[in-house]
C-alpha atoms as a PDB file:
ATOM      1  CA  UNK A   1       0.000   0.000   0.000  1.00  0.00           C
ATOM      2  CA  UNK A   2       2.781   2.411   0.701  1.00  0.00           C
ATOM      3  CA  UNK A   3       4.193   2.129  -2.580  1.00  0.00           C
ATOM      4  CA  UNK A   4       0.546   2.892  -4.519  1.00  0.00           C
ATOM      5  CA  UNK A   5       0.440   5.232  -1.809  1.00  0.00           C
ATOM      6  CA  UNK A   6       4.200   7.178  -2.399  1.00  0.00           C
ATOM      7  CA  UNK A   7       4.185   6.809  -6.002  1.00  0.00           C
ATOM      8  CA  UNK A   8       0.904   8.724  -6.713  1.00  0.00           C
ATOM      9  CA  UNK A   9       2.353  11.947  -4.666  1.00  0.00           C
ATOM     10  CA  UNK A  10       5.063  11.617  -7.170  1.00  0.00           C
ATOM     11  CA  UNK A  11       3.259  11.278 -10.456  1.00  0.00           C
ATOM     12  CA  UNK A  12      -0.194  13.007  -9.348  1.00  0.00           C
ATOM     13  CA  UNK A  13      -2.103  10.291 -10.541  1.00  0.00           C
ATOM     14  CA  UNK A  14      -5.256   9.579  -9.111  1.00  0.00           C
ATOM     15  CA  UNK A  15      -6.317   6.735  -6.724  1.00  0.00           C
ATOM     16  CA  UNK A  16      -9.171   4.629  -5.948  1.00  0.00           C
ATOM     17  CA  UNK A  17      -9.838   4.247  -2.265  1.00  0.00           C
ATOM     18  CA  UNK A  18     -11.835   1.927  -0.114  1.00  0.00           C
ATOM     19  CA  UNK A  19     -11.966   3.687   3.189  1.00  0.00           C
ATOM     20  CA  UNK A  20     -13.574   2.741   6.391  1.00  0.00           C
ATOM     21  CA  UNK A  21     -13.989   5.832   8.657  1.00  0.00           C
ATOM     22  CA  UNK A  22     -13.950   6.253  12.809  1.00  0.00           C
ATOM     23  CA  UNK A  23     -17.703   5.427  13.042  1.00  0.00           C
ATOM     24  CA  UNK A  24     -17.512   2.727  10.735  1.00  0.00           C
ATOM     25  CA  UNK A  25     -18.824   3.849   7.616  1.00  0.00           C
ATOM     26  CA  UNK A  26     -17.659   2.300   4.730  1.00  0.00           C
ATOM     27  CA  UNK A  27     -16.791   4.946   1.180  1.00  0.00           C
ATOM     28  CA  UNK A  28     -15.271   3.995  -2.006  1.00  0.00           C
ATOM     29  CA  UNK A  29     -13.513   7.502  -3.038  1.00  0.00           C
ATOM     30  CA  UNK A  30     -11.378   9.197  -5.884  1.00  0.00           C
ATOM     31  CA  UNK A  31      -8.831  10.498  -4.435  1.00  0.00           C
ATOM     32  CA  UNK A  32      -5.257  12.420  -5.537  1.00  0.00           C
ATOM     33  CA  UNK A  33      -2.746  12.029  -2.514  1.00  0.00           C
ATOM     34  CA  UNK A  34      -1.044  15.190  -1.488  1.00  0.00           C
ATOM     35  CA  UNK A  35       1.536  13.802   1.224  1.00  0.00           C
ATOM     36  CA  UNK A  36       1.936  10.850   3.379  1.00  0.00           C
ATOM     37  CA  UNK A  37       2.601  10.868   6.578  1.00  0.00           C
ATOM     38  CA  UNK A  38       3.445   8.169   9.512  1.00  0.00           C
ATOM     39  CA  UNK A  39      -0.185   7.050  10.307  1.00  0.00           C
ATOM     40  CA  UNK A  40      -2.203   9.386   7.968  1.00  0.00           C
ATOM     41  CA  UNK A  41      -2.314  10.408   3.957  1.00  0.00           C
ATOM     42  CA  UNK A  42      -3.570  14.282   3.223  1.00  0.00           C
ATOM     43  CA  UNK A  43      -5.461  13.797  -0.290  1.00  0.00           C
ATOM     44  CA  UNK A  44      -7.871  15.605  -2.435  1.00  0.00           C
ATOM     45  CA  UNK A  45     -11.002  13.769  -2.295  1.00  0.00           C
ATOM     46  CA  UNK A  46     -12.995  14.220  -5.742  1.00  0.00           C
ATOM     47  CA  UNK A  47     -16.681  13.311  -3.658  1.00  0.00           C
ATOM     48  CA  UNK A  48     -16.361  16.041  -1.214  1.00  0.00           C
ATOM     49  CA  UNK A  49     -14.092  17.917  -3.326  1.00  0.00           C
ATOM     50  CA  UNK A  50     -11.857  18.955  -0.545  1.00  0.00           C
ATOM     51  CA  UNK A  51      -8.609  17.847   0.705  1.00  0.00           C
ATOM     52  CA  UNK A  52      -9.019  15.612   3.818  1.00  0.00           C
ATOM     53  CA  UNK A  53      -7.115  13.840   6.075  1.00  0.00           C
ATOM     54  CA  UNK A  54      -7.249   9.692   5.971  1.00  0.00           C
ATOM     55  CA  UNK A  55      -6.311   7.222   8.509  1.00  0.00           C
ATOM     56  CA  UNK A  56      -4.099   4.913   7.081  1.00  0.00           C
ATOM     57  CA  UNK A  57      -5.707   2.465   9.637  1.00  0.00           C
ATOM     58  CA  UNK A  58      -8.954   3.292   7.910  1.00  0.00           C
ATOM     59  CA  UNK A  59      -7.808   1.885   4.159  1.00  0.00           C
ATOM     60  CA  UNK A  60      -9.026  -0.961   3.302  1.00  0.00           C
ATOM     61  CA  UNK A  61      -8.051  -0.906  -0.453  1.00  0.00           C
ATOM     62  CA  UNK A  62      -6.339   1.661  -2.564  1.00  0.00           C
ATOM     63  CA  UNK A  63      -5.506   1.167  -6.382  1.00  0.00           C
ATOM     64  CA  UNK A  64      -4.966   2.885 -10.242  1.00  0.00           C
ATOM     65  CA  UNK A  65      -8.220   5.322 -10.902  1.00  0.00           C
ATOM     66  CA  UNK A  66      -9.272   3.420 -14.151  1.00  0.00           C
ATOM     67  CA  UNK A  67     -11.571   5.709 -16.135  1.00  0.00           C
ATOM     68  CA  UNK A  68     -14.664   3.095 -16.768  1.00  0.00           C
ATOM     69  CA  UNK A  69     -16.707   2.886 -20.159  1.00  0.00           C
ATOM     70  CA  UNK A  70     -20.602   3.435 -19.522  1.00  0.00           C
ATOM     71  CA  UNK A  71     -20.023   4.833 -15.754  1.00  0.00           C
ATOM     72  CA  UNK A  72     -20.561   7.887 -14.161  1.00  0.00           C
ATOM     73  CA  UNK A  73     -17.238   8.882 -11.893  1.00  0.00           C
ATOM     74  CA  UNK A  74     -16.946  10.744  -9.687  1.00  0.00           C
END
């Protein structure tokens, strides 16, 4: 994860994020990471269009934003 995770800061690609958040609710986001840090990433998140701070503890899955045919992203 920390690799996805360093290389997008490098190459400002956007991410794909399955996040599960202090009270539990689960979110699948588009997000572009801004900086990582020890126990948290700072990244613009496309659904609340704001940059936000994520647990890393809170990640369940992060991957390649892959633009999908027929879809609606956002």
């Amino acid at each position: 994860m920390m690799g996805i995770l360093n290389r997008a800061v490098d190459t400002k690609k956007s991410l794909e994020m399955i996040y599960v958040d202090g009270k539990g609710n689960m979110t699948q986001r588009k997000i572009c990471v801004v900086e990582v840090r020890e126990n948290q990433i700072l990244a613009y998140c496309y659904s609340r269009n704001q940059v936000r701070l994520f647990s890393k503890d809170g990640i369940l899955s992060v991957y390649p934003w892959k633009e999908r045919k027929g879809a609606i992203n956002g």
